[in-house]
Protein backbone atom coordinates (compact mmCIF):
# COMPACT_ATOMS: atom_id res chain seq x y z
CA UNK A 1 0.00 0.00 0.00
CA UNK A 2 3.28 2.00 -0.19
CA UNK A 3 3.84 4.75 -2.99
CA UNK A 4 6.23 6.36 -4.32
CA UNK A 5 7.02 10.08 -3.52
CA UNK A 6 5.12 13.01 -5.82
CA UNK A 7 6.50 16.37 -5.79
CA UNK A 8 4.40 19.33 -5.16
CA UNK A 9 4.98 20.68 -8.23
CA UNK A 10 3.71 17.31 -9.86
CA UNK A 11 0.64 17.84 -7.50
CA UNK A 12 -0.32 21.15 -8.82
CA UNK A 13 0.51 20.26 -12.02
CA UNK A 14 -2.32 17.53 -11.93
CA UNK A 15 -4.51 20.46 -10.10
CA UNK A 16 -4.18 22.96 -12.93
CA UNK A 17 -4.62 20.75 -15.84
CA UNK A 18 -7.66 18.78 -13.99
CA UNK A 19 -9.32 22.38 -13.33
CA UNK A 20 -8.45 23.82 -16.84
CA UNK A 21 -10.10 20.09 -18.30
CA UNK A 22 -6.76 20.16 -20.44
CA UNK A 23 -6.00 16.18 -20.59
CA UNK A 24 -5.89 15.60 -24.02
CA UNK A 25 -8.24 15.27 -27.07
CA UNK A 26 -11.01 13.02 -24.67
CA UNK A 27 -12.71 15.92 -22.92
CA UNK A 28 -15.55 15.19 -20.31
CA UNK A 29 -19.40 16.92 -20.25
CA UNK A 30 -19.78 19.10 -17.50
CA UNK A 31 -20.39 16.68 -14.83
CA UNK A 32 -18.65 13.96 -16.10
CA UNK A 33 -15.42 13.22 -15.78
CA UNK A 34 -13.32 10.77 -18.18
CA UNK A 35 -11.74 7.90 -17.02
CA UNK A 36 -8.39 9.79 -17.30
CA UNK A 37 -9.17 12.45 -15.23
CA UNK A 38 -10.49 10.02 -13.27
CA UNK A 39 -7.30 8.60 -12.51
CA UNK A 40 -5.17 11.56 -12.54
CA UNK A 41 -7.78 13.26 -9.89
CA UNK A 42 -6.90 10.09 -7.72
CA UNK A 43 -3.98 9.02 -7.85
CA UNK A 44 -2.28 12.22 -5.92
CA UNK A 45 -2.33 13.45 -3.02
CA UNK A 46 -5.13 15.89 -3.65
CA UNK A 47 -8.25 14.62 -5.44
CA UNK A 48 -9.61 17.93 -7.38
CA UNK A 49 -12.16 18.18 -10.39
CA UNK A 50 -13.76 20.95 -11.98
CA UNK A 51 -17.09 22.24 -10.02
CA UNK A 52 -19.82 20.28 -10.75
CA UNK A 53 -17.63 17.21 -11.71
CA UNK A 54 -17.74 14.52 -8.64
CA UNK A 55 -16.65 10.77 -8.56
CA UNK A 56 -18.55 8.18 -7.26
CA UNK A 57 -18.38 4.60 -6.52
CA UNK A 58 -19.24 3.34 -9.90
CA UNK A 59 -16.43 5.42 -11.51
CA UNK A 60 -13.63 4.09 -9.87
CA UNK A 61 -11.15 2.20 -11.36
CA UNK A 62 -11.41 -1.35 -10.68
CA UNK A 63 -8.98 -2.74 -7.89
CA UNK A 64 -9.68 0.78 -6.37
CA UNK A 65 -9.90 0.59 -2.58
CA UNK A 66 -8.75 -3.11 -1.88
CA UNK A 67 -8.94 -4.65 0.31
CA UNK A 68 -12.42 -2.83 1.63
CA UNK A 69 -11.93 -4.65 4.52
CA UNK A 70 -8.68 -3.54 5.63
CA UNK A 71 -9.92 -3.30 9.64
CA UNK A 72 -10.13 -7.05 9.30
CA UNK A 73 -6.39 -7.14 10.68
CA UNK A 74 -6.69 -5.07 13.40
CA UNK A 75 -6.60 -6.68 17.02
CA UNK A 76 -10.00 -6.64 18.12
CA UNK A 77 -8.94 -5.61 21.62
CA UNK A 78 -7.21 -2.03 20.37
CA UNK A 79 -8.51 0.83 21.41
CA UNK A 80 -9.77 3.03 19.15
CA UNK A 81 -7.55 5.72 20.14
CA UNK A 82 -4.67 3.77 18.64
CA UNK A 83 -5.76 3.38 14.92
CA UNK A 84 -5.01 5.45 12.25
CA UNK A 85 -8.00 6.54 10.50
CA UNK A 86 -8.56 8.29 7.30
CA UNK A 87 -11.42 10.87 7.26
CA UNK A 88 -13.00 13.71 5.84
CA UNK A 89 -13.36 17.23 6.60
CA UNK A 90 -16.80 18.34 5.59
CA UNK A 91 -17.43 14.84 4.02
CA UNK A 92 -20.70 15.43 1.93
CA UNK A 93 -19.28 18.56 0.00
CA UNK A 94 -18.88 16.98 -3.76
CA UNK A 95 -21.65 19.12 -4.89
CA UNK A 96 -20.68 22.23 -3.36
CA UNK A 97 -18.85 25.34 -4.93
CA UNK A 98 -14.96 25.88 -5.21
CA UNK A 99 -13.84 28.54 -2.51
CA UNK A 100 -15.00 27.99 1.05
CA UNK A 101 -17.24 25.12 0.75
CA UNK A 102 -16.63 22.25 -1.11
CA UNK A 103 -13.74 20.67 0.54
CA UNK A 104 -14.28 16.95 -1.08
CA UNK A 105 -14.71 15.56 -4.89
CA UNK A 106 -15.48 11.88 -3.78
CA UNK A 107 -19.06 11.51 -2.89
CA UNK A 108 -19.06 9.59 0.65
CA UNK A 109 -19.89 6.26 -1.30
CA UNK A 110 -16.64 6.80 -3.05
CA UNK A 111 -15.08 7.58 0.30
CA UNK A 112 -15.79 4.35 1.59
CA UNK A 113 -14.73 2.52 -1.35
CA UNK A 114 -11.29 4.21 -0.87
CA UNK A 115 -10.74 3.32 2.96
CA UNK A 116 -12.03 6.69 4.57
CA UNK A 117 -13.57 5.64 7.98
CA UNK A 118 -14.30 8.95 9.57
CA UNK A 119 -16.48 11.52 8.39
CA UNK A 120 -17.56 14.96 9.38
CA UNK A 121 -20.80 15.52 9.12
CA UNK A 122 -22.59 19.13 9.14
CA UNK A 123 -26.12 18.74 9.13
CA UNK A 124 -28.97 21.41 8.99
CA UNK A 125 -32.64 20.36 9.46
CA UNK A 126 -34.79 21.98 6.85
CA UNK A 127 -39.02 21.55 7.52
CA UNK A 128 -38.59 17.80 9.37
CA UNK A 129 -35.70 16.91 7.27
CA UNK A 130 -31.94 16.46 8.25
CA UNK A 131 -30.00 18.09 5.08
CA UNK A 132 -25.97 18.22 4.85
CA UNK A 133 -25.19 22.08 5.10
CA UNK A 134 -21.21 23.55 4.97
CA UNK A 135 -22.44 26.93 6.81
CA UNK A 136 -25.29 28.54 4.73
CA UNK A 137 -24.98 26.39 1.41
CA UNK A 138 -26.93 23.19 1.19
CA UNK A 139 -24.64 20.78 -0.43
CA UNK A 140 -27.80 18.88 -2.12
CA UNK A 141 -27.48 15.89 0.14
CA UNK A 142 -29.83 14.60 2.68
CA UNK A 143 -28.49 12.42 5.80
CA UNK A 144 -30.84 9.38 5.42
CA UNK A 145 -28.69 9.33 1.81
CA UNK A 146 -25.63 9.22 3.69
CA UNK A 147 -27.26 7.09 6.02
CA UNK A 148 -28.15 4.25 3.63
CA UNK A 149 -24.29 5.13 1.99
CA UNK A 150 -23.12 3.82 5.55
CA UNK A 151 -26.07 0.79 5.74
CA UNK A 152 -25.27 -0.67 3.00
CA UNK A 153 -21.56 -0.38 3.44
CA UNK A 154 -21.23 -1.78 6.52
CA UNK A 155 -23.70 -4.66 6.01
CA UNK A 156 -21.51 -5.75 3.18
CA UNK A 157 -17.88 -5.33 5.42
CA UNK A 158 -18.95 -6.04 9.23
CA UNK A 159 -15.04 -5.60 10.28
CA UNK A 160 -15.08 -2.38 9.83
CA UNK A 161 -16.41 0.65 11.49
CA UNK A 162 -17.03 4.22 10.86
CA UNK A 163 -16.91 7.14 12.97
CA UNK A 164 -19.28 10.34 12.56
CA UNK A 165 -18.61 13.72 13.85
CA UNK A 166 -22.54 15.13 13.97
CA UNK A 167 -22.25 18.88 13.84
CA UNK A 168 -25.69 21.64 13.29
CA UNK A 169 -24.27 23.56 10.57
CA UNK A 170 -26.66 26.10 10.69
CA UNK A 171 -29.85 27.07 12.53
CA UNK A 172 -33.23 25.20 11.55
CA UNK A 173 -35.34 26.52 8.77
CA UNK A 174 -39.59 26.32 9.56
CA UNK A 175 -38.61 23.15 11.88
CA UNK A 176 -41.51 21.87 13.17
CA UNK A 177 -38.80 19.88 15.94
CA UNK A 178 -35.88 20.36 17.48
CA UNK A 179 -32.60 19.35 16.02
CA UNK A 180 -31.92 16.09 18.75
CA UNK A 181 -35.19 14.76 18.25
CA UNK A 182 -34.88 14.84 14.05
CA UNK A 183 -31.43 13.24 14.65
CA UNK A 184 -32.65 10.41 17.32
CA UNK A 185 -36.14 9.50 14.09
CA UNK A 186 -33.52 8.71 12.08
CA UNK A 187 -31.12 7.23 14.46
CA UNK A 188 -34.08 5.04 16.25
CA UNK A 189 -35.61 3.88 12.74
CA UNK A 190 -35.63 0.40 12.05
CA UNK A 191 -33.11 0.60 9.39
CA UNK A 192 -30.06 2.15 11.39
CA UNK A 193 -30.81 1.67 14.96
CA UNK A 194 -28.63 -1.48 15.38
CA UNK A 195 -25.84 0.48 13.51
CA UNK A 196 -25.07 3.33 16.26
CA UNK A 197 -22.42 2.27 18.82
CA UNK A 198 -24.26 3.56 22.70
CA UNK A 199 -21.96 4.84 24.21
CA UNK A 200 -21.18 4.11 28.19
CA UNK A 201 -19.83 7.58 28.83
CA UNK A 202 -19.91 10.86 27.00
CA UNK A 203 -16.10 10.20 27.23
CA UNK A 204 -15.25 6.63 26.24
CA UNK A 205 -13.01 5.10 23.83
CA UNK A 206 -14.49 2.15 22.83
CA UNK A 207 -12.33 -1.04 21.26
CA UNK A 208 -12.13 -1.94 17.92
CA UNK A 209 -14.10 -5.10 18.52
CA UNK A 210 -17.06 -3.59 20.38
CA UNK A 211 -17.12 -1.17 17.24
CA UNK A 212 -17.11 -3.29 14.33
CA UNK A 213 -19.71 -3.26 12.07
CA UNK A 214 -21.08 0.26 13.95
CA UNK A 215 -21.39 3.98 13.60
CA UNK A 216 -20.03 5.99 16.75
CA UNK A 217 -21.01 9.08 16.98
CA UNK A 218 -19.40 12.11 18.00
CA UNK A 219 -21.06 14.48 19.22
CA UNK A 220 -20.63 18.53 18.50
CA UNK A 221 -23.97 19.20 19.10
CA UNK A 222 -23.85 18.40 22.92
CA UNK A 223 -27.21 16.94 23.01
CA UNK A 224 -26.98 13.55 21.34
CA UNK A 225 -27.65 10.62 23.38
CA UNK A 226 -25.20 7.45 23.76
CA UNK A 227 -22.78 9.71 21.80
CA UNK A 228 -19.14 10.56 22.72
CA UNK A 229 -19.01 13.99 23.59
CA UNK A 230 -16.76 16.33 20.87
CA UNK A 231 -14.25 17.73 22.08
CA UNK A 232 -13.90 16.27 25.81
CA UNK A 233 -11.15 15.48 27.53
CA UNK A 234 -9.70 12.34 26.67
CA UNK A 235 -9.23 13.81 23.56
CA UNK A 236 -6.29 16.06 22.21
CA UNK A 237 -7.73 17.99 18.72
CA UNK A 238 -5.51 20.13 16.18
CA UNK A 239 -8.08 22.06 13.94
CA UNK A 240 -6.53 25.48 13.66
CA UNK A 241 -9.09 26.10 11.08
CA UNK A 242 -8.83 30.15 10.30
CA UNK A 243 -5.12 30.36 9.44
CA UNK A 244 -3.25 31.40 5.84
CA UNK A 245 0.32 30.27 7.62
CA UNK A 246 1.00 26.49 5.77
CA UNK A 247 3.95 26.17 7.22
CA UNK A 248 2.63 27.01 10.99
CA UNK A 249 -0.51 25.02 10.37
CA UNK A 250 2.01 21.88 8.76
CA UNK A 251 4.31 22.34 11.66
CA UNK A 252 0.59 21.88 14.09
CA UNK A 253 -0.35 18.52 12.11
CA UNK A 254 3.52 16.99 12.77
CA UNK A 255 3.21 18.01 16.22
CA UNK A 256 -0.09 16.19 16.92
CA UNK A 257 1.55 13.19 14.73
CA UNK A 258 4.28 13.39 17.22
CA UNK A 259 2.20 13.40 20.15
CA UNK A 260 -0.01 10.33 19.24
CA UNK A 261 2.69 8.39 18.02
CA UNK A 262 4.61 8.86 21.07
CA UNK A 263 1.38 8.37 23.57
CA UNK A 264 2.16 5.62 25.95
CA UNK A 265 -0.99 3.99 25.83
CA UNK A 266 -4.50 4.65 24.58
CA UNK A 267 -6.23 6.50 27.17
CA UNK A 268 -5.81 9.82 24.80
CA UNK A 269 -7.73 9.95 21.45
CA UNK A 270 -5.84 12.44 19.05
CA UNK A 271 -7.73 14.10 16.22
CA UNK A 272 -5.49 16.32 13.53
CA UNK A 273 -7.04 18.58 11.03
CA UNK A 274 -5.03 18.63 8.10
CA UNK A 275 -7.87 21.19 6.42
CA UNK A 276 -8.04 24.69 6.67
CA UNK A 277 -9.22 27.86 5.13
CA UNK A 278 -9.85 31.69 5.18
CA UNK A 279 -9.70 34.99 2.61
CA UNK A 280 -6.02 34.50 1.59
CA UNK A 281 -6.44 30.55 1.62
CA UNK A 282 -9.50 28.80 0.72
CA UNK A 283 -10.29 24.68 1.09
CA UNK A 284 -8.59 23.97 -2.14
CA UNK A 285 -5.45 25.59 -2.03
CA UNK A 286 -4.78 24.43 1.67
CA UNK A 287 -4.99 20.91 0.25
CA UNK A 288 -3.09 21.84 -2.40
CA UNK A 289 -0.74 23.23 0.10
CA UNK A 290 -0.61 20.58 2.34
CA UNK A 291 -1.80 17.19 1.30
CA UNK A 292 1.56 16.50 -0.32
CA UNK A 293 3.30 17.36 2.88
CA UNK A 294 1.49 15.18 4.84
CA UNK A 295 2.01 12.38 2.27
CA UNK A 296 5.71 12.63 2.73
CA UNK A 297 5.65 12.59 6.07
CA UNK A 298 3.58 9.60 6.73
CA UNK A 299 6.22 8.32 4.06
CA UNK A 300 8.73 7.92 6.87
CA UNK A 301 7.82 5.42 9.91
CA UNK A 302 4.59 6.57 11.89
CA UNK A 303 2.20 4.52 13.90
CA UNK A 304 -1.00 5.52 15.88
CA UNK A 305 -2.02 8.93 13.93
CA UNK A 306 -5.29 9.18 15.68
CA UNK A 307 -8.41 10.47 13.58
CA UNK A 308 -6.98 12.55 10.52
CA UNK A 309 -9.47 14.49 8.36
CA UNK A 310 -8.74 16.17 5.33
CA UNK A 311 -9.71 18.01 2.47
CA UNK A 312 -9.79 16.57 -1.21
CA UNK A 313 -6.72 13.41 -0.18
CA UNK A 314 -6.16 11.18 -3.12
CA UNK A 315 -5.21 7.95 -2.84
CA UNK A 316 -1.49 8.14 -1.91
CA UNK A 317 -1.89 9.86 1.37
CA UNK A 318 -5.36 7.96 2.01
CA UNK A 319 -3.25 4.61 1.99
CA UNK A 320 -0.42 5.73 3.73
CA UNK A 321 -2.62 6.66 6.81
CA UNK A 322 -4.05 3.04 6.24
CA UNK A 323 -0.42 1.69 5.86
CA UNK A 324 0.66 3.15 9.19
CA UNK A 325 -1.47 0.59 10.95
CA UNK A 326 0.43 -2.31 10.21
């Protein structure tokens, strides 16, 4: 699951031709990537399309993502706190526009194909409905669609489980309810009930065993039940979120590598942001900034990363997180 090393110049390189749609005679409708930009968009360290273009699971290559099971090998009596897991900042963001909100080009079907097992979720609940929001701009999604993503995924692969950071984007638009009692309908319904993990304490870190084939849920909304409270204090999180400084923000993400590599045992659950963005740097050109950084870095020996989420990773650095497991 190694690869090779890809310059950052090679990385924009692939950015500017994938945004300009210059990849040859084969150009794609608007919406519809070829399978060249296909693979080009992947395999980097920064997956990036032209707006409106997305990939989902039926456009990946085949062999993309195996083994889907790759949890399989971990010791069912590790805690949580000592796997490296690839995730996604703002995870349902395909469909949103360049700039400050979309932050992703796989569509979270795709993401799971790939080997991302965390995903941050930003939800806003519109009339009775629970709708994926990034701040003010519905991203066209609904949550029982990226409910059903994670059904049917983990029904298929019962090894592994996910993790879901459940944020309120945005206040409620003519709600009828409040926000807990939309999430806990869907979380109750017969089709996902026996996926959530219920948590002991608002500050546990369950095993890998007594996760597998289950959602757990972390709570940023602070009134989720059987959740795992987000942030609390078992946990040590990097999201400096509102910076332009790569090089301070890159320096932040090796020291929280440092830090959960180095932890002594489990009892601390360390969560690095690799994404960030404001009016001199928006979500693109962070990853664009970044992502290869962080690939080269995982490059060298690294174990226990903790929960890493991202904007836009290709393959590469998705499967060296993966690769630092084992």
């Amino acid at each position: 699951m190694r690869f090779g090393f890809r310059f950052l110049a090679s990385t924009l390189l692939s950015a500017t031709l994938l945004m300009s749609g210059s990849l040859g005679p084969a150009q794609s409708p608007a919406g519809s990537p070829t399978p060249d930009q296909i693979r080009l968009a992947l395999n980097n360290s920064i997956c990036v399309l032209p707006v409106g273009q997305t990939i989902d699971v039926g456009q990946l290559p085949p062999g993309v993502g195996e083994p889907l099971n790759w949890m399989a090998e971990l010791s069912s009596s590790l805690p949580i706190s000592r796997v490296s897991i690839p995730a996604t900042h703002d995870a349902g963001t395909a469909l949103g526009t360049f700039g400050w909100s979309r932050c992703q080009i796989l569509t979270i079907p795709a993401q799971l194909r790939v080997g991302i097992r965390g995903f941050d979720i930003r939800l806003r609940l519109v009339g009775d409905d629970l709708k994926i929001y990034h701040s003010q701009e519905s991203q066209k999604l609904e949550f029982d669609s990226v409910m059903e993503s994670f059904r049917s995924f983990l029904k298929a692969h019962p090894s592994e489980f996910l993790v879901m950071r459940v944020r309120q984007e945005a206040d409620p638009i003519s709600a009828t309810e409040s926000f807990e009692s939309a999430f806990a309908k869907v979380r109750n319904s017969p089709n996902y009930r026996s996926l959530f993990y219920r948590a002991k304490q608002r500050t546990e870190i369950p095993t890998v065993g007594k996760l597998r084939g289950k959602i757990l849920v972390l709570d940023n909304y602070g009134k989720l039940p059987d959740s795992v409270d987000y942030p609390n204090p078992t946990m040590s999180v990097q999201d400096d979120y509102d910076t332009s400084d790569m090089d301070h923000k890159f320096q932040e993400i090796g020291e929280n590598f440092d830090a959960a590599d180095h932890a002594p045992d489990g009892s601390v659950w360390y969560v690095n942001y690799t994404s960030s963005c404001n009016a001199q740097v928006d979500q693109l050109l962070n990853a664009v900034r970044i992502n290869p950084r962080v690939e080269a870095t995982l490059r060298t020996p690294h174990r226990h990363l903790g929960l890493l989420l991202m904007n836009f990773p290709g393959l590469a650095v998705i499967h060296e997180i993966v690769a630092s497991n084992f």
